[in-house]
N, C-alpha and C. Protein backbone atom coordinates (compact mmCIF):
# COMPACT_ATOMS: atom_id res chain seq x y z
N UNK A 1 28.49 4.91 -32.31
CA UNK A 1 27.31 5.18 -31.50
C UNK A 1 27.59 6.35 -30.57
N UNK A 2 26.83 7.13 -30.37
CA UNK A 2 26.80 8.41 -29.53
C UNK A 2 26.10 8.33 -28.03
N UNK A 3 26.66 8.66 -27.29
CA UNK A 3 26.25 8.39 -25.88
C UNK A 3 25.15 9.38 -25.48
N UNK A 4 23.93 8.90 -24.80
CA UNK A 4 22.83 9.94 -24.63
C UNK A 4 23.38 9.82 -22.90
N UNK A 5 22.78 8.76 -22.28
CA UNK A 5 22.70 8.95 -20.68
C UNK A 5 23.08 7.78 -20.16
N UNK A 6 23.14 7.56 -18.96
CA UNK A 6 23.66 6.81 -18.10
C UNK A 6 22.97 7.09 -16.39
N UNK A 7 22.62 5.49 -16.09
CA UNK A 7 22.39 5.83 -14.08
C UNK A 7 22.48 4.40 -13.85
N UNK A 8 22.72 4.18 -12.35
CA UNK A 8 22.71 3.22 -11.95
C UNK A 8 21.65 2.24 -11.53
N UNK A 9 21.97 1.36 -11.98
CA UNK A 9 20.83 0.18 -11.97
C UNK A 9 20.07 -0.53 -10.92
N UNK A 10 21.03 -0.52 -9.97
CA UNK A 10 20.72 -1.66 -8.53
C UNK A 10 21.73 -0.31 -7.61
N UNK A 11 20.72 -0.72 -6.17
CA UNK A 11 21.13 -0.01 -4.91
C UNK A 11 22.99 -0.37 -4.76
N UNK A 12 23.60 -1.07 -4.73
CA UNK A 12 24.89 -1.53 -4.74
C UNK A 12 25.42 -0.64 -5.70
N UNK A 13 25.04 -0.04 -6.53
CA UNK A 13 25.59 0.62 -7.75
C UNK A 13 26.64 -0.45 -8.56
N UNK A 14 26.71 -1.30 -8.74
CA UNK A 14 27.42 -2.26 -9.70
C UNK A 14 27.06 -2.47 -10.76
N UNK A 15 25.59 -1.86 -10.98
CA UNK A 15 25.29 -1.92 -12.02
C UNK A 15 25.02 -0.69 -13.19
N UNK A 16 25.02 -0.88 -14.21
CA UNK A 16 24.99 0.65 -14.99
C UNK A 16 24.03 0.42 -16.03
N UNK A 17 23.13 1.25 -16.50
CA UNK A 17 21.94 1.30 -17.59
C UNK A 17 22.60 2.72 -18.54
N UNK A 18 23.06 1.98 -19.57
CA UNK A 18 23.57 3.40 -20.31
C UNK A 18 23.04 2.93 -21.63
N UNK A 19 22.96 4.68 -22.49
CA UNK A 19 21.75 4.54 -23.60
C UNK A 19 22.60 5.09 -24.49
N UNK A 20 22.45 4.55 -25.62
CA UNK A 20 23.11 5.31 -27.03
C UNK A 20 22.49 5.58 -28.04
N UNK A 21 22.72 6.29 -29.08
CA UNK A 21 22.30 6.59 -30.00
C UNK A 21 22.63 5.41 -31.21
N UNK A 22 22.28 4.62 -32.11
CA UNK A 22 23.19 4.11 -33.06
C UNK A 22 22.77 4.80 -34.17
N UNK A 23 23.20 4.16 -35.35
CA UNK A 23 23.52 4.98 -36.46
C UNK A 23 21.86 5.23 -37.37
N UNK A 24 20.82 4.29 -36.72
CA UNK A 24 19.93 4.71 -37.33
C UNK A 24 18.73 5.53 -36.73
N UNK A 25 19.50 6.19 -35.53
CA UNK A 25 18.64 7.13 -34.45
C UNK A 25 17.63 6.74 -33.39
N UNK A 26 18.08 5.29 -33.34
CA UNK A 26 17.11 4.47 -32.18
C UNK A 26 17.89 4.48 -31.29
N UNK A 27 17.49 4.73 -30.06
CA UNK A 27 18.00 4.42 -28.54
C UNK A 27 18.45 2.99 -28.28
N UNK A 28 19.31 2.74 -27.61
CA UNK A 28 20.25 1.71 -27.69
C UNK A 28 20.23 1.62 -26.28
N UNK A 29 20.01 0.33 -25.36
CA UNK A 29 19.79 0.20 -23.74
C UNK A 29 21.28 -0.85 -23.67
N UNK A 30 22.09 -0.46 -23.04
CA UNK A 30 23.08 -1.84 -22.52
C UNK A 30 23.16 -1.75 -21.13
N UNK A 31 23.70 -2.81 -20.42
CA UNK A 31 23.60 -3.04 -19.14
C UNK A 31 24.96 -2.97 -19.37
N UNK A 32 25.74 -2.81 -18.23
CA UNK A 32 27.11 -2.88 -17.78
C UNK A 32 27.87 -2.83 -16.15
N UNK A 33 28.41 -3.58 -16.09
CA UNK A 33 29.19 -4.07 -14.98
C UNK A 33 30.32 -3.22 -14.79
N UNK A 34 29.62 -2.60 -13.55
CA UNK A 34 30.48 -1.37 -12.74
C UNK A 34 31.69 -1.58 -12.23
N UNK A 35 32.83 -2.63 -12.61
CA UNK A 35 33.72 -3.45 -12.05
C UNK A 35 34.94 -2.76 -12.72
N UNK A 36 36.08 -2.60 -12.34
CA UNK A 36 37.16 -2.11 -12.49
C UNK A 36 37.79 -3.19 -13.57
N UNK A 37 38.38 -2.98 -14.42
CA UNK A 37 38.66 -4.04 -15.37
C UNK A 37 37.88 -4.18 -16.79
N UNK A 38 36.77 -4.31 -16.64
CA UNK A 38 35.90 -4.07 -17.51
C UNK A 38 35.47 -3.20 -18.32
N UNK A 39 36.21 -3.57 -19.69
CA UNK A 39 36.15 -2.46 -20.73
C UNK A 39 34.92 -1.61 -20.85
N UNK A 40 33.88 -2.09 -21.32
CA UNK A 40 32.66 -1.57 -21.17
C UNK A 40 32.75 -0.66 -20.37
N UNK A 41 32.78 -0.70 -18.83
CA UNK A 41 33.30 0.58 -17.76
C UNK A 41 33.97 1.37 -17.98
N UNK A 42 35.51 0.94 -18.51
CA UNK A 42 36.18 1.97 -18.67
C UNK A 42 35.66 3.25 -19.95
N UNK A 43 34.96 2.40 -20.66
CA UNK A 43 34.83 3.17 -22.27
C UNK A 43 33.83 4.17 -21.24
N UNK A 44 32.51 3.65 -20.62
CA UNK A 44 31.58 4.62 -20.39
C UNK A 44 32.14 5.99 -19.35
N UNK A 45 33.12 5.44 -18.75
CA UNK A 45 33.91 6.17 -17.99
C UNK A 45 34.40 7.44 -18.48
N UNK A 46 34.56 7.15 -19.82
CA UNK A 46 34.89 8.23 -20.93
C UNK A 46 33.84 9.27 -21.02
N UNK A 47 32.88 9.09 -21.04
CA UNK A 47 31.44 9.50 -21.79
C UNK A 47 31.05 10.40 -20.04
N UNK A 48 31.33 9.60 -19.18
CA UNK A 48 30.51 10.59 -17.86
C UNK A 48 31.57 10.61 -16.65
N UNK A 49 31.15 11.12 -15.83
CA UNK A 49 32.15 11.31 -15.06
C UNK A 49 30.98 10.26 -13.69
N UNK A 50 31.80 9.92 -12.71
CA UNK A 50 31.37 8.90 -11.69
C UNK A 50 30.20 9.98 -11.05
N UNK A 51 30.66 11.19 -10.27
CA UNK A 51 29.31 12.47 -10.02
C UNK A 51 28.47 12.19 -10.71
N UNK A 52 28.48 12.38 -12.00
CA UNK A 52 27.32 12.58 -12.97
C UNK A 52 26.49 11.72 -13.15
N UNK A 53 27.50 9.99 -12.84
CA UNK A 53 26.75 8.96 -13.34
C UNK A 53 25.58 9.21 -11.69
N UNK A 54 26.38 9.55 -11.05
CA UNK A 54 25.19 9.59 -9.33
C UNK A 54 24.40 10.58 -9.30
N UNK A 55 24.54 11.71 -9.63
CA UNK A 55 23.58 12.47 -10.46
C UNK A 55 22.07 12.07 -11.04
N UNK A 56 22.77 11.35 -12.56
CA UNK A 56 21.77 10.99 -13.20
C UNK A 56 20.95 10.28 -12.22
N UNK A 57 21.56 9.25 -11.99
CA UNK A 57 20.99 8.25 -11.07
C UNK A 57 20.08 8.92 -9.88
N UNK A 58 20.46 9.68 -9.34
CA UNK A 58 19.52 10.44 -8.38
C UNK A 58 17.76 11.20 -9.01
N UNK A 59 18.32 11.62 -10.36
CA UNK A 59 17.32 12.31 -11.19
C UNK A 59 16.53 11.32 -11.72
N UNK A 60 16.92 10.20 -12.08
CA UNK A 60 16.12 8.74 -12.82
C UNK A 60 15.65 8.55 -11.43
N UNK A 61 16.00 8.19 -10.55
CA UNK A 61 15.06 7.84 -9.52
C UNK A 61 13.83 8.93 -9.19
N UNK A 62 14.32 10.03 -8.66
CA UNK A 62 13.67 10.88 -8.24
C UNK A 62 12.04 11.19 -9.88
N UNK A 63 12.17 10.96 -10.62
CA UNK A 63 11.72 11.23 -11.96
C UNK A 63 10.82 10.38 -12.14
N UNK A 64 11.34 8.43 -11.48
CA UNK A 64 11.15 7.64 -11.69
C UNK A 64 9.50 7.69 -10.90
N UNK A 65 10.06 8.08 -9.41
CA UNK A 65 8.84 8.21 -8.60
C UNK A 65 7.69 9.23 -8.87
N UNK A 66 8.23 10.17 -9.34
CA UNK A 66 7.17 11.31 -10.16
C UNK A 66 5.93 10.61 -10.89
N UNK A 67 6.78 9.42 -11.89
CA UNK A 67 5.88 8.87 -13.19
C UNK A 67 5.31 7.69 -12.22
N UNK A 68 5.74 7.35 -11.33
CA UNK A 68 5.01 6.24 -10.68
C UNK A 68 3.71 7.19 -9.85
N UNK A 69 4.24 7.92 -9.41
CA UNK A 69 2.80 8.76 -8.84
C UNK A 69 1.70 9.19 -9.67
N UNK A 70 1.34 9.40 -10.48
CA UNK A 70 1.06 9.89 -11.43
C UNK A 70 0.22 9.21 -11.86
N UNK A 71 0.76 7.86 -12.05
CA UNK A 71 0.58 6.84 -13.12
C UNK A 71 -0.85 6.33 -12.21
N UNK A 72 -0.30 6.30 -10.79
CA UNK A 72 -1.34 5.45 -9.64
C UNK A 72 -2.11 6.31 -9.78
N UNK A 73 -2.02 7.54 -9.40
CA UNK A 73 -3.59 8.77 -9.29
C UNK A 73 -4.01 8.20 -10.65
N UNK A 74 -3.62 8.23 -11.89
CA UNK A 74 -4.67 8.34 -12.69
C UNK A 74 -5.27 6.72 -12.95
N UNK A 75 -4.89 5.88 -12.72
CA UNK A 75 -5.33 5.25 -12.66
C UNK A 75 -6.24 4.95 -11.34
N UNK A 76 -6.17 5.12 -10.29
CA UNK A 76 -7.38 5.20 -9.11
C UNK A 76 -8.31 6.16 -9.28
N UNK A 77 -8.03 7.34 -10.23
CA UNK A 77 -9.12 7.94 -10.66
C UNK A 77 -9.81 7.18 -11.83
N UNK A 78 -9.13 6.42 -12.95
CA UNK A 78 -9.94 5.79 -13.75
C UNK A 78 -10.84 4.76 -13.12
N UNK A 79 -10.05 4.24 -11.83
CA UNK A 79 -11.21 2.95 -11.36
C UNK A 79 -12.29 3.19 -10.40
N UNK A 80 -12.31 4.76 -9.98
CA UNK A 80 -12.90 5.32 -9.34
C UNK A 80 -12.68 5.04 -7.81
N UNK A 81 -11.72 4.82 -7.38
CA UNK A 81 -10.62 5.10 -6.30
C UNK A 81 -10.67 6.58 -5.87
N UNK A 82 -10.48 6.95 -6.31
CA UNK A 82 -10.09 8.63 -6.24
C UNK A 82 -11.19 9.17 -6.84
N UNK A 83 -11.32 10.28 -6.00
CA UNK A 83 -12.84 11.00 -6.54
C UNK A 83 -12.44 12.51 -6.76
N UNK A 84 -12.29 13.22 -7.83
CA UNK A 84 -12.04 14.33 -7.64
C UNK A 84 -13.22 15.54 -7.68
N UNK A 85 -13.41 15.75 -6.06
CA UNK A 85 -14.91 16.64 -6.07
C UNK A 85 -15.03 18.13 -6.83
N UNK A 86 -15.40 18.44 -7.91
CA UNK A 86 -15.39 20.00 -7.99
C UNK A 86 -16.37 19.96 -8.79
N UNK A 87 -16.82 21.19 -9.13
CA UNK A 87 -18.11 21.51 -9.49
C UNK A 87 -19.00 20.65 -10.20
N UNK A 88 -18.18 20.24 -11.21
CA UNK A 88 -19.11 19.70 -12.65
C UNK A 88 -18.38 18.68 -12.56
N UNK A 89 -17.66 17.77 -11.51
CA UNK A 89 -17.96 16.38 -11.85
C UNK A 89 -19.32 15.28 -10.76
N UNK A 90 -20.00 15.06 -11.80
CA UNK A 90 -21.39 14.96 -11.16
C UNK A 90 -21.32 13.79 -10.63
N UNK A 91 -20.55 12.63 -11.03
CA UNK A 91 -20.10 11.21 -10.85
C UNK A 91 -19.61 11.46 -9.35
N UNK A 92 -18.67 11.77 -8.82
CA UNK A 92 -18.45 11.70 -7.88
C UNK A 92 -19.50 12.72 -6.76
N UNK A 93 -20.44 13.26 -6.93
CA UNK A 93 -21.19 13.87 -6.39
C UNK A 93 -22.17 12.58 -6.28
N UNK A 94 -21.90 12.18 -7.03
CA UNK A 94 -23.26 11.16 -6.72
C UNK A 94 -22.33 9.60 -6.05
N UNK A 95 -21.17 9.25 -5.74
CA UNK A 95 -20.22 8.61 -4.99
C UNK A 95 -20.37 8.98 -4.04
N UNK A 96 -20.55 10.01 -3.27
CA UNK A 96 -20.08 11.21 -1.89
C UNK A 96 -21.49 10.55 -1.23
N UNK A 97 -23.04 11.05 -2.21
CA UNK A 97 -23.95 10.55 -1.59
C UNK A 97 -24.55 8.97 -1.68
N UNK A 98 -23.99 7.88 -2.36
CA UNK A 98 -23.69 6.96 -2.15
C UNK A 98 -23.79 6.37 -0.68
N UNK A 99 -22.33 7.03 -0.60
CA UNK A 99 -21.55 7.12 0.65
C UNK A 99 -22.32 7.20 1.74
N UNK A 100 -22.77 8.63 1.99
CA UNK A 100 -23.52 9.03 2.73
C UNK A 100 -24.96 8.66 2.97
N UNK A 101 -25.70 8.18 1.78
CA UNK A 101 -26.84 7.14 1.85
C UNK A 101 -26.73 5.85 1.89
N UNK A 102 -25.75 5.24 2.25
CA UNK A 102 -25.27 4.03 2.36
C UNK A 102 -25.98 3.20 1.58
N UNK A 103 -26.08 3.17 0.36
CA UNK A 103 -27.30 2.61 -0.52
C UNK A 103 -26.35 1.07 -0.55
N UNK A 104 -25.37 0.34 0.02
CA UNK A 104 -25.23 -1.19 -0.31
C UNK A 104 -25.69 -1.95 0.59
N UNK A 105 -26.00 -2.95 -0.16
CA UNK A 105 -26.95 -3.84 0.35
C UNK A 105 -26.08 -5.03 0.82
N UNK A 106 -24.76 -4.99 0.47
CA UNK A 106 -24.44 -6.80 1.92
C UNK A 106 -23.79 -5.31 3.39
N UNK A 107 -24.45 -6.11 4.00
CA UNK A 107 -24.34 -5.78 5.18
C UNK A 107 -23.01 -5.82 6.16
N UNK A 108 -22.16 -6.44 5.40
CA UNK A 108 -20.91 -6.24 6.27
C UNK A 108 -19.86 -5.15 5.52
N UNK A 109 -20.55 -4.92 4.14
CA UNK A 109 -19.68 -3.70 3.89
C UNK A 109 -20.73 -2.19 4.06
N UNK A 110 -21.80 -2.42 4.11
CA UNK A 110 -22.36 -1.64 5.26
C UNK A 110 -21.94 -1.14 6.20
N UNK A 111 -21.09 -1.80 7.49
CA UNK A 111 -20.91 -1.67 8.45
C UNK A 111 -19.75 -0.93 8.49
N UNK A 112 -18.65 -1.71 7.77
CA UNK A 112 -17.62 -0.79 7.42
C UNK A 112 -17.56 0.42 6.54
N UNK A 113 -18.39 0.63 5.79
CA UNK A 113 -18.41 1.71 5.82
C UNK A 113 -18.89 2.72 6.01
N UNK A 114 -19.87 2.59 6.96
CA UNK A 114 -20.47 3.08 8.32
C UNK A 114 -19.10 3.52 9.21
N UNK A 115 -18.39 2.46 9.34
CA UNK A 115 -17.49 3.24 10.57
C UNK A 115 -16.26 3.50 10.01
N UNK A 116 -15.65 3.55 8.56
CA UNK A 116 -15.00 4.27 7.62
C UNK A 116 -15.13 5.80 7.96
N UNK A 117 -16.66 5.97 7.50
CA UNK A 117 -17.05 7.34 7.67
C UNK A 117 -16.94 8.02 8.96
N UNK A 118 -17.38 7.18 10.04
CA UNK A 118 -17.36 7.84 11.30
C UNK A 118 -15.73 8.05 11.91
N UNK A 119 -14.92 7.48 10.83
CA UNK A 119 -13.73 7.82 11.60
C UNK A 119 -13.30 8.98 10.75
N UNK A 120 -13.28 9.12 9.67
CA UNK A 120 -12.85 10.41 9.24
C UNK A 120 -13.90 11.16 9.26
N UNK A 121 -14.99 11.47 10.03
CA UNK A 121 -15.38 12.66 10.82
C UNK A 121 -14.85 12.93 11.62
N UNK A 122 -14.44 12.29 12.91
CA UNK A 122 -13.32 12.94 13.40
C UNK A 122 -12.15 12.88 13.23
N UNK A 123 -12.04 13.01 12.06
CA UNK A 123 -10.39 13.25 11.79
C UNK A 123 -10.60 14.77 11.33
N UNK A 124 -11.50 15.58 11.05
CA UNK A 124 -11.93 16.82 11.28
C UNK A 124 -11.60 17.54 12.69
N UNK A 125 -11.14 18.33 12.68
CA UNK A 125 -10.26 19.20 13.37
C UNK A 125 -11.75 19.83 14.74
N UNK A 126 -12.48 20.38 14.02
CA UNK A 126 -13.67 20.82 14.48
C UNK A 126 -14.59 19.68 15.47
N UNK A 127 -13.92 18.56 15.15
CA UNK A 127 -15.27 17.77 15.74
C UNK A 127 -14.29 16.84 16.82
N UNK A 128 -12.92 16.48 16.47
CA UNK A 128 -12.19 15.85 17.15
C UNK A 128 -11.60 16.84 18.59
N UNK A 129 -12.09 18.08 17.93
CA UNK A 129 -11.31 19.40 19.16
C UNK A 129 -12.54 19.87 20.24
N UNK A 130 -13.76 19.12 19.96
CA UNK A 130 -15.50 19.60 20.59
C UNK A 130 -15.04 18.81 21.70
N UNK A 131 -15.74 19.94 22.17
CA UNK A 131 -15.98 19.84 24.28
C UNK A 131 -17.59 18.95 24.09
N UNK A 132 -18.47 18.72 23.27
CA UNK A 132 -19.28 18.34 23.43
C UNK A 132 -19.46 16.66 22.98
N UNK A 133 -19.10 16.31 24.40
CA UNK A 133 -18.95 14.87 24.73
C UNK A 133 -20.31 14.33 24.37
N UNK A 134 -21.43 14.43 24.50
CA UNK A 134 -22.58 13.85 24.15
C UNK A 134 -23.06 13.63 22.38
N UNK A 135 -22.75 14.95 21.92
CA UNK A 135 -22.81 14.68 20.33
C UNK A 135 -21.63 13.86 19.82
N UNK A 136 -20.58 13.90 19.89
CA UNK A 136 -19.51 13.28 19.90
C UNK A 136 -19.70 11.59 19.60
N UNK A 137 -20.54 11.35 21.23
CA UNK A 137 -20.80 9.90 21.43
C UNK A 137 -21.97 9.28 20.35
N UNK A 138 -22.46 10.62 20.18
CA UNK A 138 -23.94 10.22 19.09
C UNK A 138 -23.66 9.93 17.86
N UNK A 139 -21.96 10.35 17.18
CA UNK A 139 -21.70 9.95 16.22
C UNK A 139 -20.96 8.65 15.92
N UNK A 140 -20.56 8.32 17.57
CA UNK A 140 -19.93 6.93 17.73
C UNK A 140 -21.11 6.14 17.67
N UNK A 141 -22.45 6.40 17.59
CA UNK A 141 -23.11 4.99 18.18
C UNK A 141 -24.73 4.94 17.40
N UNK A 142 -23.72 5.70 16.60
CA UNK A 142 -25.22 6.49 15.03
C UNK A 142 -25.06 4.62 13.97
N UNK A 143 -26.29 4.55 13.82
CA UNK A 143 -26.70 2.87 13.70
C UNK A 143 -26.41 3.37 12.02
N UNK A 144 -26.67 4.56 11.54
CA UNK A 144 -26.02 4.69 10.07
C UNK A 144 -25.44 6.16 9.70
N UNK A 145 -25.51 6.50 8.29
CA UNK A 145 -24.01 7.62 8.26
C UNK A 145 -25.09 8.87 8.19
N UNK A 146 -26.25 8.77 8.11
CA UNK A 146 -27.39 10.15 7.82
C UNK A 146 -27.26 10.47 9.46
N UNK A 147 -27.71 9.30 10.40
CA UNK A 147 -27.49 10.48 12.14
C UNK A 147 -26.38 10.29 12.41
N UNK A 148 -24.76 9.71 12.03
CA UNK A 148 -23.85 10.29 12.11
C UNK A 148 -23.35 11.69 11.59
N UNK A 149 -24.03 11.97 10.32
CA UNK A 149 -23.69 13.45 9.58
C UNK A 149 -24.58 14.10 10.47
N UNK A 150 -25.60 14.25 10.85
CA UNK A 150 -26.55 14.88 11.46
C UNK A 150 -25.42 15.17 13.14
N UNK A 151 -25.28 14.45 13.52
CA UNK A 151 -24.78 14.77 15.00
C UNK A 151 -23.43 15.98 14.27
N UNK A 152 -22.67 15.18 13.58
CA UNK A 152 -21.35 15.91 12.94
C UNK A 152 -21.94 17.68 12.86
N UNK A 153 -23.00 17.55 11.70
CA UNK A 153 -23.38 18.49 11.68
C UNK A 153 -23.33 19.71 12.43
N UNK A 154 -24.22 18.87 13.66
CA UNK A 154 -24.59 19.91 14.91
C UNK A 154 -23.63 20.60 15.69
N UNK A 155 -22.12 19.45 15.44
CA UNK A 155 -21.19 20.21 16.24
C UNK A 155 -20.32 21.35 15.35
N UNK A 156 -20.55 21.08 14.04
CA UNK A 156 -19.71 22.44 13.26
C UNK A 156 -21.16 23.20 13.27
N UNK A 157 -22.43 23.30 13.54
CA UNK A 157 -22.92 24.52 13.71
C UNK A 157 -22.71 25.53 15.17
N UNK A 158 -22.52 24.47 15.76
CA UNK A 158 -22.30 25.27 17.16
C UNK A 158 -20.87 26.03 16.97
N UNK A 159 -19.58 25.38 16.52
CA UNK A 159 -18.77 26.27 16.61
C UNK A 159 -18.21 27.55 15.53
């Protein structure tokens, strides 16, 4: 069997995930016990050097989290989690005003997301940085998200 790779398994590093080739070109997974004594160790010991095995191990992780990121965006974009706004996707254009027309009908997710919205308006740079304390308050105390955008509005026209 021909040795492809090797990294460590568990934070303790005692453990080892090493892959081989066998003779009929399928990948081969063994676990092995990072323990001094233990043939298995010593043989793989042969095949990599201890750096390399921390190496790999750094790159399988780091790699690991790549495919885990990835994996979540596209799936929160499949469940419609994630909205990706640009020109021609019309679906989420019509999510945005959803949103903004608050078209649901139970009333306690109404509310929240009524004040969902009103908090990331000011998380806008422009509206959280306004000297104008009165519009400000009008978006705190806007009964829905059309005269909250409307007050919002008024303060990125002024500046």
């Amino acid at each position: 069997m021909e040795f492809i790779r090797a990294y460590f398994a568990n934070n303790e590093r005692t453990v080892v995930k090493a892959f081989y080739l066998n003779d009929e070109g399928s990948e081969v997974p063994y676990v092995i016990s990072a323990e001094d004594g233990n043939p298995q160790w010593t043989k793989l010991l042969q095949e990599i050097t201890i750096d390399d095995l921390h190496e790999a191990t750094y790159k399988y992780i780091k790699q690991s989290y790549i495919d885990y990121k990835t994996e979540i965006m596209t799936l929160a974009k499949e469940d419609g989690i994630l909205l990706e706004l640009d020109e021609m996707n019309s679906d989420a254009h019509k999510k945005l005003l959803n949103v903004i027309f608050n078209s649901d009908t139970d009333e306690k997710r109404k509310r929240e997301s009524l004040f969902a919205f009103k908090l990331a308006l000011f998380e806008f740079d422009v509206i959280k940085n306004s000297d104008d304390r009165e519009t400000k308050a009008k978006i705190r105390k806007a009964d829905d998200t059309i005269s909250a955008l409307e007050a919002a509005i008024h303060i990125i026209k002024q500046s």
